[in-house]
Protein backbone atom coordinates (compact mmCIF):
# COMPACT_ATOMS: atom_id res chain seq x y z
CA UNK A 1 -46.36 136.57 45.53
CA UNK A 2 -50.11 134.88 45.97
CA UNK A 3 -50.94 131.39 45.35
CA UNK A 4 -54.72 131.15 43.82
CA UNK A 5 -56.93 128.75 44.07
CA UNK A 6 -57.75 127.29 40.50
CA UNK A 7 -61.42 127.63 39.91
CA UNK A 8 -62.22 128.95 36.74
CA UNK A 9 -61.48 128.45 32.72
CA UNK A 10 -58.87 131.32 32.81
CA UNK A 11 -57.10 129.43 35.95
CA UNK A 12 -57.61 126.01 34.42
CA UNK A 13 -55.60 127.38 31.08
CA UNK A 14 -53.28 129.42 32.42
CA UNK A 15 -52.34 125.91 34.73
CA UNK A 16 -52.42 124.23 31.41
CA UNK A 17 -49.99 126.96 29.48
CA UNK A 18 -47.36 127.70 32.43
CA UNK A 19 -45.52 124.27 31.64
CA UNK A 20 -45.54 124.82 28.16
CA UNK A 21 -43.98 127.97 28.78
CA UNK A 22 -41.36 127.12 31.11
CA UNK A 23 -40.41 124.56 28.90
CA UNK A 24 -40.55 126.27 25.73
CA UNK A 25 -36.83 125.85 24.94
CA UNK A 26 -36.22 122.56 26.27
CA UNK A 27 -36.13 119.78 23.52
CA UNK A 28 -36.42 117.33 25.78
CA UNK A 29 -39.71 117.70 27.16
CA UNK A 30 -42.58 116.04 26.39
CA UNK A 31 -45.66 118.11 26.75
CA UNK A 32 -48.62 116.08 28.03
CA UNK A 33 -52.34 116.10 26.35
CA UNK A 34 -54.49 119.22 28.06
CA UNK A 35 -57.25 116.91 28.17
CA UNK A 36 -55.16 114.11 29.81
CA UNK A 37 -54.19 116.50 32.83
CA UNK A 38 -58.19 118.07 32.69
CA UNK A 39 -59.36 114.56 33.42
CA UNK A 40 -57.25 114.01 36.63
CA UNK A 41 -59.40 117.13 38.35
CA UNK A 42 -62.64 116.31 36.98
CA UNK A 43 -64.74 114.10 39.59
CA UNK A 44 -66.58 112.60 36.50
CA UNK A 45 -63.75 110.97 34.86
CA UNK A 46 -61.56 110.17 37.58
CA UNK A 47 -62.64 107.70 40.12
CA UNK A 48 -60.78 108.38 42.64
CA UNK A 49 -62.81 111.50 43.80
CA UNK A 50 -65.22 109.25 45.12
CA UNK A 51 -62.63 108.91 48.36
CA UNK A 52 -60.58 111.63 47.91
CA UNK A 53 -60.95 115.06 47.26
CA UNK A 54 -58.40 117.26 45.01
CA UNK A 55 -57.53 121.78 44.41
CA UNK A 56 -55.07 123.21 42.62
CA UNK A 57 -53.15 126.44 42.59
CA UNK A 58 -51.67 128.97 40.50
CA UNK A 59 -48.40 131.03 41.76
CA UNK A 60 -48.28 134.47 40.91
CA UNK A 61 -46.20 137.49 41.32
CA UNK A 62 -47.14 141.35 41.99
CA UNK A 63 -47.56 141.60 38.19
CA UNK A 64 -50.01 138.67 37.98
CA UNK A 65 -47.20 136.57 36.53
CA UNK A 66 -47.18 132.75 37.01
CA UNK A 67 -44.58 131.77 38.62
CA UNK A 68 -45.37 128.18 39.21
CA UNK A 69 -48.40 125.78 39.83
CA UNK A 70 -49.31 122.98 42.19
CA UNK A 71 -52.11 120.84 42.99
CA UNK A 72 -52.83 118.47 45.76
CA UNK A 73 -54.50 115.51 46.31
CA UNK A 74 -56.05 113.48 49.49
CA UNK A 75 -56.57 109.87 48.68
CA UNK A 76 -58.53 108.15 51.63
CA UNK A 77 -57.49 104.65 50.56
CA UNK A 78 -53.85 105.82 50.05
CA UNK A 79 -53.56 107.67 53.20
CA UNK A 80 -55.09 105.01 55.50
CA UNK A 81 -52.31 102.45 54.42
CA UNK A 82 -49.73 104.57 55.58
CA UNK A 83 -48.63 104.51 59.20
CA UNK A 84 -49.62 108.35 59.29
CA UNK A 85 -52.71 110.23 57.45
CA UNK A 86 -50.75 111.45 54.23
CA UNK A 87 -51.77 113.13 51.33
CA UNK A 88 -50.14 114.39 48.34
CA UNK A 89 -49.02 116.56 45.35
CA UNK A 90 -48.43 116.41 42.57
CA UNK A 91 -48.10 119.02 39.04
CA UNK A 92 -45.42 120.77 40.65
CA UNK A 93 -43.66 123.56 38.19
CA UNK A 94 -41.99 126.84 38.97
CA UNK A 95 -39.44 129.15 38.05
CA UNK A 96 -36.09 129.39 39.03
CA UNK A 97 -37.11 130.46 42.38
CA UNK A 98 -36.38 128.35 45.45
CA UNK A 99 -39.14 131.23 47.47
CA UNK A 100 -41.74 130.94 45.01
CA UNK A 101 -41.30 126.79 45.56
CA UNK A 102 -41.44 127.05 49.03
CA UNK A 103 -44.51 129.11 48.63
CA UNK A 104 -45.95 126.27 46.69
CA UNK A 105 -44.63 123.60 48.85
CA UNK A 106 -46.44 125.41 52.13
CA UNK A 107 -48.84 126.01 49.97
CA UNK A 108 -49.64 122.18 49.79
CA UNK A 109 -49.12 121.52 53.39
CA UNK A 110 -51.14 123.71 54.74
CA UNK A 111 -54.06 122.29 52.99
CA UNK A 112 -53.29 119.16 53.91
CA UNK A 113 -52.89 119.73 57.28
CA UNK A 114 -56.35 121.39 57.74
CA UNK A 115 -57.69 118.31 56.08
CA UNK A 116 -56.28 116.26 59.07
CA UNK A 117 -53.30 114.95 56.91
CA UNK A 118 -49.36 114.31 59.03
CA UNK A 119 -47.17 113.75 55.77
CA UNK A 120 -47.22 114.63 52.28
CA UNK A 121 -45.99 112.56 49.38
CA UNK A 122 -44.75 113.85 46.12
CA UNK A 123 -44.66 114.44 43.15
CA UNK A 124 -47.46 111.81 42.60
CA UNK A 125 -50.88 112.28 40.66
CA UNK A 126 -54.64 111.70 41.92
CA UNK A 127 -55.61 108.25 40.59
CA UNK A 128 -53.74 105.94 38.61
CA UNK A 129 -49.64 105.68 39.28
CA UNK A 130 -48.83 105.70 35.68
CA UNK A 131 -48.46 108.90 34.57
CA UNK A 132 -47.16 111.95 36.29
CA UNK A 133 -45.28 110.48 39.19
CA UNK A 134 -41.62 111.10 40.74
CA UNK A 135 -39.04 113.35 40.23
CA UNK A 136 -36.47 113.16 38.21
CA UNK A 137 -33.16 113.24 39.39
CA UNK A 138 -31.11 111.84 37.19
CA UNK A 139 -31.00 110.94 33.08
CA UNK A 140 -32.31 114.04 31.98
CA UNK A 141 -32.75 113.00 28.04
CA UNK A 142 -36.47 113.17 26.27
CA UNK A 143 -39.01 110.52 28.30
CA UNK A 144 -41.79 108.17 27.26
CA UNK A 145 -45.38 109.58 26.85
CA UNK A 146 -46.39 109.99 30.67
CA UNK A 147 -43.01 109.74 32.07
CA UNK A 148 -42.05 112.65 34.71
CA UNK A 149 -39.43 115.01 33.53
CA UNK A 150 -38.50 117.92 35.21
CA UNK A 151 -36.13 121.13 35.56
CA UNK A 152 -32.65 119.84 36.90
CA UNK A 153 -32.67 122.37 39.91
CA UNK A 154 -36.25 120.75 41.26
CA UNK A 155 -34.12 118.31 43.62
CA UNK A 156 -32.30 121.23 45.00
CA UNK A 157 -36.01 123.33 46.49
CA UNK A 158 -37.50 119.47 47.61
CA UNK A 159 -34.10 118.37 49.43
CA UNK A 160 -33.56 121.75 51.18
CA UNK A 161 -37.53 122.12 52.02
CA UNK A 162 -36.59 118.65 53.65
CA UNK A 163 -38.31 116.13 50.87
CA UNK A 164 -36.33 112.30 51.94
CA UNK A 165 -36.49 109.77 49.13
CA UNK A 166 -38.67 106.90 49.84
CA UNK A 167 -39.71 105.07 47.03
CA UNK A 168 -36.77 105.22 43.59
CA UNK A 169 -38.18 103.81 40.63
């Protein structure tokens, strides 16, 4: 397995397309709008790139299969009103795989680490907190436009990577 970076259109789809394939047969998801998602990596449209900085990545196996997809974000106004520098991530989807999610997970700290980041918070989104944030643990029926929704077994790959609830909504 590879992570790569997401940097061009083919990347930017295929991040697009994995969740709509992993979640091809579950009724209760609600796909969000392409554009929606586009708009939270694109430095013209969302503010928040004007103190912070975001990257994205693809997961892939030997066979150039996605296997899951992350991005992270550092928010300088976020971070600095925590007791430690902390950063985040958010768009977090894999397979039934608790390696590949590791993979993703490191992925994520590392880059946040080189960045001068302590902690990392998650899942959360770049900008606004009210779409794509949390996890969903629990109630696992169809959600409201924006609301996070999940596969079950995520909890399982944060607890054991050693994820602690902080914040239950």
């Amino acid at each position: 397995m590879k992570t790569i970076e997401v940097l061009t259109d083919a990347h930017r789809r295929e991040f697009l397309d994995f969740a709509k394939r992993l979640y091809k047969e579950d009724p209760d998801w609600v796909c969000p709008l392409d554009s929606q998602i586009e708009s939270v990596f694109d430095p013209a449209r969302n503010i928040t790139f004007r103190h912070g900085e975001a990257t994205r990545w693809l997961l892939v196996d030997e066979n150039d299969k996605t296997m899951g997809r992350v991005a992270a974000f550092i928010d300088e106004i976020r971070s600095k009103a925590n007791r430690q520098p902390t950063g985040g991530f958010g768009f977090f989807e894999v397979t039934y795989s608790r390696e590949a999610a590791f993979m993703l997970f490191d992925t994520v700290r590392k880059w946040l680490s080189d960045r001068g980041m302590e902690a990392m918070d998650g899942p959360i989104n770049f900008g606004e907190n009210d779409n794509y944030w949390g996890l969903l643990v629990e109630g696992f029926i169809q959600p409201g436009f924006g609301m996070p929704y999940n596969k079950k077994y995520y909890r399982r790959f944060f607890e054991d990577y050693g994820f602690r609830v902080y914040f239950e909504q």
